[in-house]
Every structure is written in C-alpha cells, then in structure tokens.
N, C-alpha and C. Protein backbone atom coordinates (compact mmCIF):
# COMPACT_ATOMS: atom_id res chain seq x y z
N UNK A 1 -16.09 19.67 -8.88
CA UNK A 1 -14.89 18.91 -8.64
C UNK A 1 -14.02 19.65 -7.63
N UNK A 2 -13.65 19.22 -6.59
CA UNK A 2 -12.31 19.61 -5.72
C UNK A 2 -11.10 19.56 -6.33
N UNK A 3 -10.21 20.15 -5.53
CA UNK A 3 -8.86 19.98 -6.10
C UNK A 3 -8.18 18.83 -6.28
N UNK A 4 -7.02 19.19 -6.77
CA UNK A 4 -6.38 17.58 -7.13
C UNK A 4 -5.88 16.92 -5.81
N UNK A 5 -5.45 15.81 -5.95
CA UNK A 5 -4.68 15.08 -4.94
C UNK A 5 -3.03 15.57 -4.92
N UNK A 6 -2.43 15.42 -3.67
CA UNK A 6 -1.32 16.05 -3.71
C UNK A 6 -0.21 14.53 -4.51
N UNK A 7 -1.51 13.35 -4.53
CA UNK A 7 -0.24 12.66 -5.70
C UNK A 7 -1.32 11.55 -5.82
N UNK A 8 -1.19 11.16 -6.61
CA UNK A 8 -2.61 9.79 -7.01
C UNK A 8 -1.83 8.69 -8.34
N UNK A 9 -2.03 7.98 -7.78
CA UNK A 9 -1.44 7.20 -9.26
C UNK A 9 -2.17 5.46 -8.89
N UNK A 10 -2.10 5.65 -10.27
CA UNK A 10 -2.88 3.61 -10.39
C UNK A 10 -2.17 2.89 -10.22
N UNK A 11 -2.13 1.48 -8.98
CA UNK A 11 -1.23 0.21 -9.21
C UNK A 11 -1.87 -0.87 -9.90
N UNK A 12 -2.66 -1.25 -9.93
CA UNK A 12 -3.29 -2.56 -10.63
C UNK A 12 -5.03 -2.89 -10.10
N UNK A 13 -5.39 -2.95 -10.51
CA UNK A 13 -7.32 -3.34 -10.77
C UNK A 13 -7.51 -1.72 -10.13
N UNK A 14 -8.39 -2.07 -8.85
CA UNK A 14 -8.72 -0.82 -8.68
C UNK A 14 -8.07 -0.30 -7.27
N UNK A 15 -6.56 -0.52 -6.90
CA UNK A 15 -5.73 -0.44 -6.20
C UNK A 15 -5.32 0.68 -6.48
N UNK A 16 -4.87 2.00 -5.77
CA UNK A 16 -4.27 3.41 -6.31
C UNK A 16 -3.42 3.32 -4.80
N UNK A 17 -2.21 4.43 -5.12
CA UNK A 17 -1.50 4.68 -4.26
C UNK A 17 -2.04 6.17 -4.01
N UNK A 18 -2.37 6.31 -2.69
CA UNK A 18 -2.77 8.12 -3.07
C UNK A 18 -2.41 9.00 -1.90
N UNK A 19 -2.11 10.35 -1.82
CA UNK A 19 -2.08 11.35 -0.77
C UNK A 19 -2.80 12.56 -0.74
N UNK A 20 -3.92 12.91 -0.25
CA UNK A 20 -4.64 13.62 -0.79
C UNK A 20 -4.29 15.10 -0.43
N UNK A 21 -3.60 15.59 1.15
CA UNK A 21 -3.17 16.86 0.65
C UNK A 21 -1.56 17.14 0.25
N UNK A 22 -1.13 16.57 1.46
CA UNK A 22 0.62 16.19 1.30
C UNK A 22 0.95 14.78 1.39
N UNK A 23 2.16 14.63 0.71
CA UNK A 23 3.01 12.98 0.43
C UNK A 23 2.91 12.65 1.86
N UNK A 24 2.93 13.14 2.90
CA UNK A 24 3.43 12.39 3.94
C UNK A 24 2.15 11.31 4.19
N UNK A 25 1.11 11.83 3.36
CA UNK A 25 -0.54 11.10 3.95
C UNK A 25 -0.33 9.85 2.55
N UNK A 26 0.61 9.24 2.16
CA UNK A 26 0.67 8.93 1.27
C UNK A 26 0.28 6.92 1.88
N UNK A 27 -0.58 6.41 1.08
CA UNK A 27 -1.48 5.32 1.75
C UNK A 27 -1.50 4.21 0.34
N UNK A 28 -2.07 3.05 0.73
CA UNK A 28 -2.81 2.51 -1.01
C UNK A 28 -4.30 2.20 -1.00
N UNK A 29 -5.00 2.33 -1.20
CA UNK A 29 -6.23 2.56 -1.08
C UNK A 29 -6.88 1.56 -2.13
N UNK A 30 -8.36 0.99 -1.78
CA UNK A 30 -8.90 0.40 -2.87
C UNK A 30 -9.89 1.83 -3.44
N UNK A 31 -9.52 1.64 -4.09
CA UNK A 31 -10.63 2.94 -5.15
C UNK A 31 -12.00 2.03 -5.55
N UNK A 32 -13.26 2.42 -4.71
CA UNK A 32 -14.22 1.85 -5.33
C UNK A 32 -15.26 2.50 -5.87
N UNK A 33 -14.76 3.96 -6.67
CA UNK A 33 -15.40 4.41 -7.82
C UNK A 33 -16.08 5.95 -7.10
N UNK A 34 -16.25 7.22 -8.27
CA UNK A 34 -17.41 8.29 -7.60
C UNK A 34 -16.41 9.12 -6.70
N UNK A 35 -14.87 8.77 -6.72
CA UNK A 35 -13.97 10.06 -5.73
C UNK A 35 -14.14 9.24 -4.11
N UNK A 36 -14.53 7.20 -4.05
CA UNK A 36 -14.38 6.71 -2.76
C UNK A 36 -13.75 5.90 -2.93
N UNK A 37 -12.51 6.01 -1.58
CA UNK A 37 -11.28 5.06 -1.86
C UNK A 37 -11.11 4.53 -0.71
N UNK A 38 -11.34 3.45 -0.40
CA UNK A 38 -11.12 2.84 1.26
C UNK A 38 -9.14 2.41 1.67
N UNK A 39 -8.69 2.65 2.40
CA UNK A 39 -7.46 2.60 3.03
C UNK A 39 -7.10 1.28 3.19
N UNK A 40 -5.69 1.00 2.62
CA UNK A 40 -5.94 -0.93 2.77
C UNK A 40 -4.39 -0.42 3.49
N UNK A 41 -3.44 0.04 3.78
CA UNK A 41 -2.10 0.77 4.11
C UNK A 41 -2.01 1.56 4.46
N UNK A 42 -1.69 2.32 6.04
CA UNK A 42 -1.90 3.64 5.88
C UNK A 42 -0.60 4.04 6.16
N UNK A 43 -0.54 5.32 6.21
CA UNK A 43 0.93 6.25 5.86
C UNK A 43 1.29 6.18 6.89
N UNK A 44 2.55 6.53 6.33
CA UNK A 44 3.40 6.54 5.39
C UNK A 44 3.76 6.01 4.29
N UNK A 45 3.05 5.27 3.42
CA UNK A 45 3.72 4.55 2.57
C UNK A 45 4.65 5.02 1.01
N UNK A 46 6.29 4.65 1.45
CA UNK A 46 7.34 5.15 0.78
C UNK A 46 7.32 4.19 -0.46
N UNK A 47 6.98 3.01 -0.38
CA UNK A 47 7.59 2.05 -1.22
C UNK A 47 6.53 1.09 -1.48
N UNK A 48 6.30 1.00 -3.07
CA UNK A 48 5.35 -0.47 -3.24
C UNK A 48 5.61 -1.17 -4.75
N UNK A 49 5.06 -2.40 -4.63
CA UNK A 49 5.45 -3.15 -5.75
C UNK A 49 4.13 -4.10 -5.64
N UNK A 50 4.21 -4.50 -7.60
CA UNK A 50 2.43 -5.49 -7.42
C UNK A 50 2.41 -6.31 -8.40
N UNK A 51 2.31 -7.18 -8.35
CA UNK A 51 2.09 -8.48 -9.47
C UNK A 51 0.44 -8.37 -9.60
N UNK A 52 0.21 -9.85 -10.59
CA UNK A 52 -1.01 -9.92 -10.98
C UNK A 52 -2.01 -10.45 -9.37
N UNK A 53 -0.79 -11.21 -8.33
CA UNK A 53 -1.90 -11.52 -7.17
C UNK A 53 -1.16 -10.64 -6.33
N UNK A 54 -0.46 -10.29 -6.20
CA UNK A 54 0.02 -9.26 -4.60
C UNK A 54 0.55 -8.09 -4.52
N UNK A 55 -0.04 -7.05 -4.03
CA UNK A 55 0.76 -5.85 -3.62
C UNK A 55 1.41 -5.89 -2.58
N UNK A 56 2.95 -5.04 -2.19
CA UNK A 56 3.55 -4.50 -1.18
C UNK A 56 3.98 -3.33 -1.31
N UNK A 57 3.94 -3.64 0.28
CA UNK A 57 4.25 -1.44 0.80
C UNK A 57 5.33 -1.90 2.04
N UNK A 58 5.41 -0.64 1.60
CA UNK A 58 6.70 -0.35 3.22
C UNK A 58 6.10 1.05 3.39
N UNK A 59 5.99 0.83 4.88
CA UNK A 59 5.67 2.55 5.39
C UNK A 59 6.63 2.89 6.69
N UNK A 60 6.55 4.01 7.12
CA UNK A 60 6.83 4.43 8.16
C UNK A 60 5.81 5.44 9.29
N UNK A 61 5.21 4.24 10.63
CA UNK A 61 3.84 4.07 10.99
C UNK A 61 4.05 5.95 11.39
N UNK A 62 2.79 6.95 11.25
CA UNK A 62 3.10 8.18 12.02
C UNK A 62 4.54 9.03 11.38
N UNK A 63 4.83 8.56 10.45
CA UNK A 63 5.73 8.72 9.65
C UNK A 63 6.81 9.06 10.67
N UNK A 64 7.30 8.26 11.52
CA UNK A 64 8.53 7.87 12.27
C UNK A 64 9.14 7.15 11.31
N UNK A 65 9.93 7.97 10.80
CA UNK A 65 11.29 7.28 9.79
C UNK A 65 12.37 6.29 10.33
N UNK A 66 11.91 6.40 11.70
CA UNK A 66 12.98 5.43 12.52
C UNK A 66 12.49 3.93 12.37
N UNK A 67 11.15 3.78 12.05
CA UNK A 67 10.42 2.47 12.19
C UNK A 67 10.04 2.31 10.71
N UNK A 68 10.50 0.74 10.48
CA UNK A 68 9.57 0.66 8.68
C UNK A 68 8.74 -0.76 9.47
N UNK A 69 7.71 -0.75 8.75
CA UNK A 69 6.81 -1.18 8.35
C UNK A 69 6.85 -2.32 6.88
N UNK A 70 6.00 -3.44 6.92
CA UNK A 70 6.65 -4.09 5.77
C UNK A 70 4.98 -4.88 5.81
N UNK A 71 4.27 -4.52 4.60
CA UNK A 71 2.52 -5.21 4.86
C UNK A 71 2.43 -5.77 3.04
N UNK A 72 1.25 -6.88 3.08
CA UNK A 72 1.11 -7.47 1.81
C UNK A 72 -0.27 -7.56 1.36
N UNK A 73 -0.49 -7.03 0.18
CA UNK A 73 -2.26 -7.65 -0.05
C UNK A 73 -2.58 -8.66 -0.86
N UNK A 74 -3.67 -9.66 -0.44
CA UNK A 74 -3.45 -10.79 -1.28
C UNK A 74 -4.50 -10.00 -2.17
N UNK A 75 -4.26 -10.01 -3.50
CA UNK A 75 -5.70 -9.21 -4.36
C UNK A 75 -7.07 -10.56 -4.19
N UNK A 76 -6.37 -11.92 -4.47
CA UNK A 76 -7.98 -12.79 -4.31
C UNK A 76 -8.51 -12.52 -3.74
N UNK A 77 -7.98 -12.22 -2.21
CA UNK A 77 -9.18 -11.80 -0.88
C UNK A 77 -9.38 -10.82 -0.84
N UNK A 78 -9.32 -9.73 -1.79
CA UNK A 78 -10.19 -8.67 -1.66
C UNK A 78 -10.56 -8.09 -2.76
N UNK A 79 -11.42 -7.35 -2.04
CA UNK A 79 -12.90 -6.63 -3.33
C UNK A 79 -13.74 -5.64 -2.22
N UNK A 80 -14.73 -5.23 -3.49
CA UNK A 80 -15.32 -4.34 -3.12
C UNK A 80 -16.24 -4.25 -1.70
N UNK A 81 -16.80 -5.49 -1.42
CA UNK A 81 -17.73 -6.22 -0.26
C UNK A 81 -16.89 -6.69 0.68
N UNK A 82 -15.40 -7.26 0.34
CA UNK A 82 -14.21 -8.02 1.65
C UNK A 82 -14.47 -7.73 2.85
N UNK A 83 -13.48 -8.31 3.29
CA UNK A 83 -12.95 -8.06 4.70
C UNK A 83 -12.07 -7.60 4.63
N UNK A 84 -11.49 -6.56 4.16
CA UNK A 84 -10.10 -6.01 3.90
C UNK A 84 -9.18 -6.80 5.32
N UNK A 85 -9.32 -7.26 6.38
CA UNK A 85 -8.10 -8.04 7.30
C UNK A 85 -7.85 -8.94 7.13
N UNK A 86 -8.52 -9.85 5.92
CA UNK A 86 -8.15 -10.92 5.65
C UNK A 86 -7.25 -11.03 4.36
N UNK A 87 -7.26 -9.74 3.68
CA UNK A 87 -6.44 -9.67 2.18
C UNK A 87 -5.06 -8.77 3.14
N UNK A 88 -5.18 -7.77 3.87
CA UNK A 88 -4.18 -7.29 3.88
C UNK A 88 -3.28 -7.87 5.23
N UNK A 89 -2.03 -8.28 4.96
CA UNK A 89 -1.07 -8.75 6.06
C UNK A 89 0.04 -8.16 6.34
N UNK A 90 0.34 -7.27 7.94
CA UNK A 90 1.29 -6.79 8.72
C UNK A 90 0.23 -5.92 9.75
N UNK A 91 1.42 -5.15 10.58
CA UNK A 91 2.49 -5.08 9.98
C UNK A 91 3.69 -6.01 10.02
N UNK A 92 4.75 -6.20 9.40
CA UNK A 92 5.24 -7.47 9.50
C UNK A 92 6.74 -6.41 9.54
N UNK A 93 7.54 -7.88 10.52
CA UNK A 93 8.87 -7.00 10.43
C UNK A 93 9.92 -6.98 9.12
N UNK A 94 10.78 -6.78 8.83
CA UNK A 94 11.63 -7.06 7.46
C UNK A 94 12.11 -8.51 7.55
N UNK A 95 12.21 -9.23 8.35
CA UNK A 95 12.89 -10.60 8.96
C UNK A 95 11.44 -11.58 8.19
N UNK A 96 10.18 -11.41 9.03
CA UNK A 96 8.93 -11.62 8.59
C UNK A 96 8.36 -11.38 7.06
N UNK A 97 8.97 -10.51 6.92
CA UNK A 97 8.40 -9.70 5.06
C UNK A 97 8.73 -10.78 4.11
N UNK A 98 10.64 -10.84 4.96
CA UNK A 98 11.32 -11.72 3.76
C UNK A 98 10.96 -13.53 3.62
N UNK A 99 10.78 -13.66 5.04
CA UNK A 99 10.08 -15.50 4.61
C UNK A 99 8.47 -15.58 4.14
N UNK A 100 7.40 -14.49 4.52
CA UNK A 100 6.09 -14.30 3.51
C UNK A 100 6.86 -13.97 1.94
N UNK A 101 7.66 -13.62 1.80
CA UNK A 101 8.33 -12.77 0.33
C UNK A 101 8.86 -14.60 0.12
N UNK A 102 9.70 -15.30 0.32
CA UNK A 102 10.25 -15.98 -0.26
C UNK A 102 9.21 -17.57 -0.20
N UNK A 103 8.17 -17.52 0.39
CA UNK A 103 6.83 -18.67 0.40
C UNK A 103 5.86 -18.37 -0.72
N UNK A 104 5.35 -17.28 -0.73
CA UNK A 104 4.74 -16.52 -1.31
C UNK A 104 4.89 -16.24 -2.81
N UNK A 105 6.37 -16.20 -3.04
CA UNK A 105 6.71 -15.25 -4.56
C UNK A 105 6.16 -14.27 -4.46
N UNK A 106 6.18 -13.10 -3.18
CA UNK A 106 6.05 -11.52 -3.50
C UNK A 106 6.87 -10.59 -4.62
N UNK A 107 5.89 -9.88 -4.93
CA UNK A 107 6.94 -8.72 -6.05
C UNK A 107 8.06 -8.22 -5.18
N UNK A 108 8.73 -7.67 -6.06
CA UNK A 108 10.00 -6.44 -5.48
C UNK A 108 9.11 -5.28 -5.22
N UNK A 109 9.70 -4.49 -4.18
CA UNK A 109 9.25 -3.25 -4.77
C UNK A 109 9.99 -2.49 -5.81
N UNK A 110 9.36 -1.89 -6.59
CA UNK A 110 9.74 -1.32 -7.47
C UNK A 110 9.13 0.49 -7.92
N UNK A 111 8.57 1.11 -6.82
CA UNK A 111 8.49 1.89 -6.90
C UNK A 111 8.87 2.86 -5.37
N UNK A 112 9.71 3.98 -5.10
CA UNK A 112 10.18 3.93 -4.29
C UNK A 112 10.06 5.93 -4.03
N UNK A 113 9.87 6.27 -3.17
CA UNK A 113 9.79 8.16 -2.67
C UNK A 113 10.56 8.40 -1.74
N UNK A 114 11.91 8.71 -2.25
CA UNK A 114 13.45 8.92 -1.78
C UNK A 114 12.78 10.12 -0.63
N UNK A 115 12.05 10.95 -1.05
CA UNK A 115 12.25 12.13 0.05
C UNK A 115 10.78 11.97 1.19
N UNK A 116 10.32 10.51 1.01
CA UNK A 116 9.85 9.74 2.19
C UNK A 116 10.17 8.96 2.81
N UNK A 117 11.72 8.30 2.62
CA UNK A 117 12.51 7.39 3.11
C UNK A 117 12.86 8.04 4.65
C-alpha cells in the first residue's frame, strides 16, 4: 500500500472528491475500484454539492483564484464504460451555472475549502 491521499472523501455512488499529494490537486474523480480513479473535474476544486442525479463543483482552473469555474455531472450519463463529456458540463460561467441550476434543480453546494477559496 502507498501512502495516504493528502484528502479523499466519498460523494455519492462511486464519485470521490480527492487530492492525492496536496489540496491544491484537489479534483472529483470517478473511483472505478483497485486505487483507479478517472478525473471528471480537475483542480482546483474548492466547492461541491450532490443529489441523487447531479454533482457540482466550483474550481479555480491552475488554481488562479482570480477565475472560478462552475461544472455539473449528470450521474445517468455516466459510468464506468461513458463518455465522461457527455455527463460532465462546463466550464460554465456563474451567470450560466445559475440558469443550468434553476432548469435543472441542481444541488447547493454544500461542501466548501475556505483555505482554497
């Protein structure tokens, strides 16, 4: 076994939020089992939230804190075999986030890494 992840945690099916040496590599990944996790978000991601059909993230691309990022995954369209570009959508601007967010019924986010903001 290697070392731990510098932060790993479960969002829903086999969706994990993870950073494997430092937070700044911090991504959401599909975990598809055996220590292999394919990248559906990549980092920065500060902020996410997930119902039974959709995850969201907010990142900051290159972790330029000056720029957010605002992306959605539909879980139906993806799995282990997908097309991950057809489940995951952005990057989208906050203007964009909020009319996919209010068509849609996206979650809030509700989980949030103040000292990745």
């Amino acid at each position: 076994m290697g070392c731990a992840d510098a932060h790993r945690e479960k969002l829903i099916g086999p969706y994990i939020l993870i950073a494997v040496d430092v937070d700044e590599q911090m991504c959401v990944a599909y975990y598809e089992g055996k220590g292999i996790s394919i990248t559906r978000v990549l980092p920065v991601v500060f902020a996410v939230g997930f119902d039974a059909n959709y995850i969201v993230a907010k990142r900051h691309p290159d972790n330029n804190r000056s720029i957010t990022q605002f992306y959605y995954i539909d879980i139906a369209k993806d799995g282990k075999h997908s097309d991950q570009f057809k489940a995951v959508t952005g990057p989208l601007t906050e203007d964009e986030f909020k009319k996919a967010k209010a068509e849609l019924g996206l979650p809030e986010f509700k989980t949030t890494f103040p000292h990745l903001l």
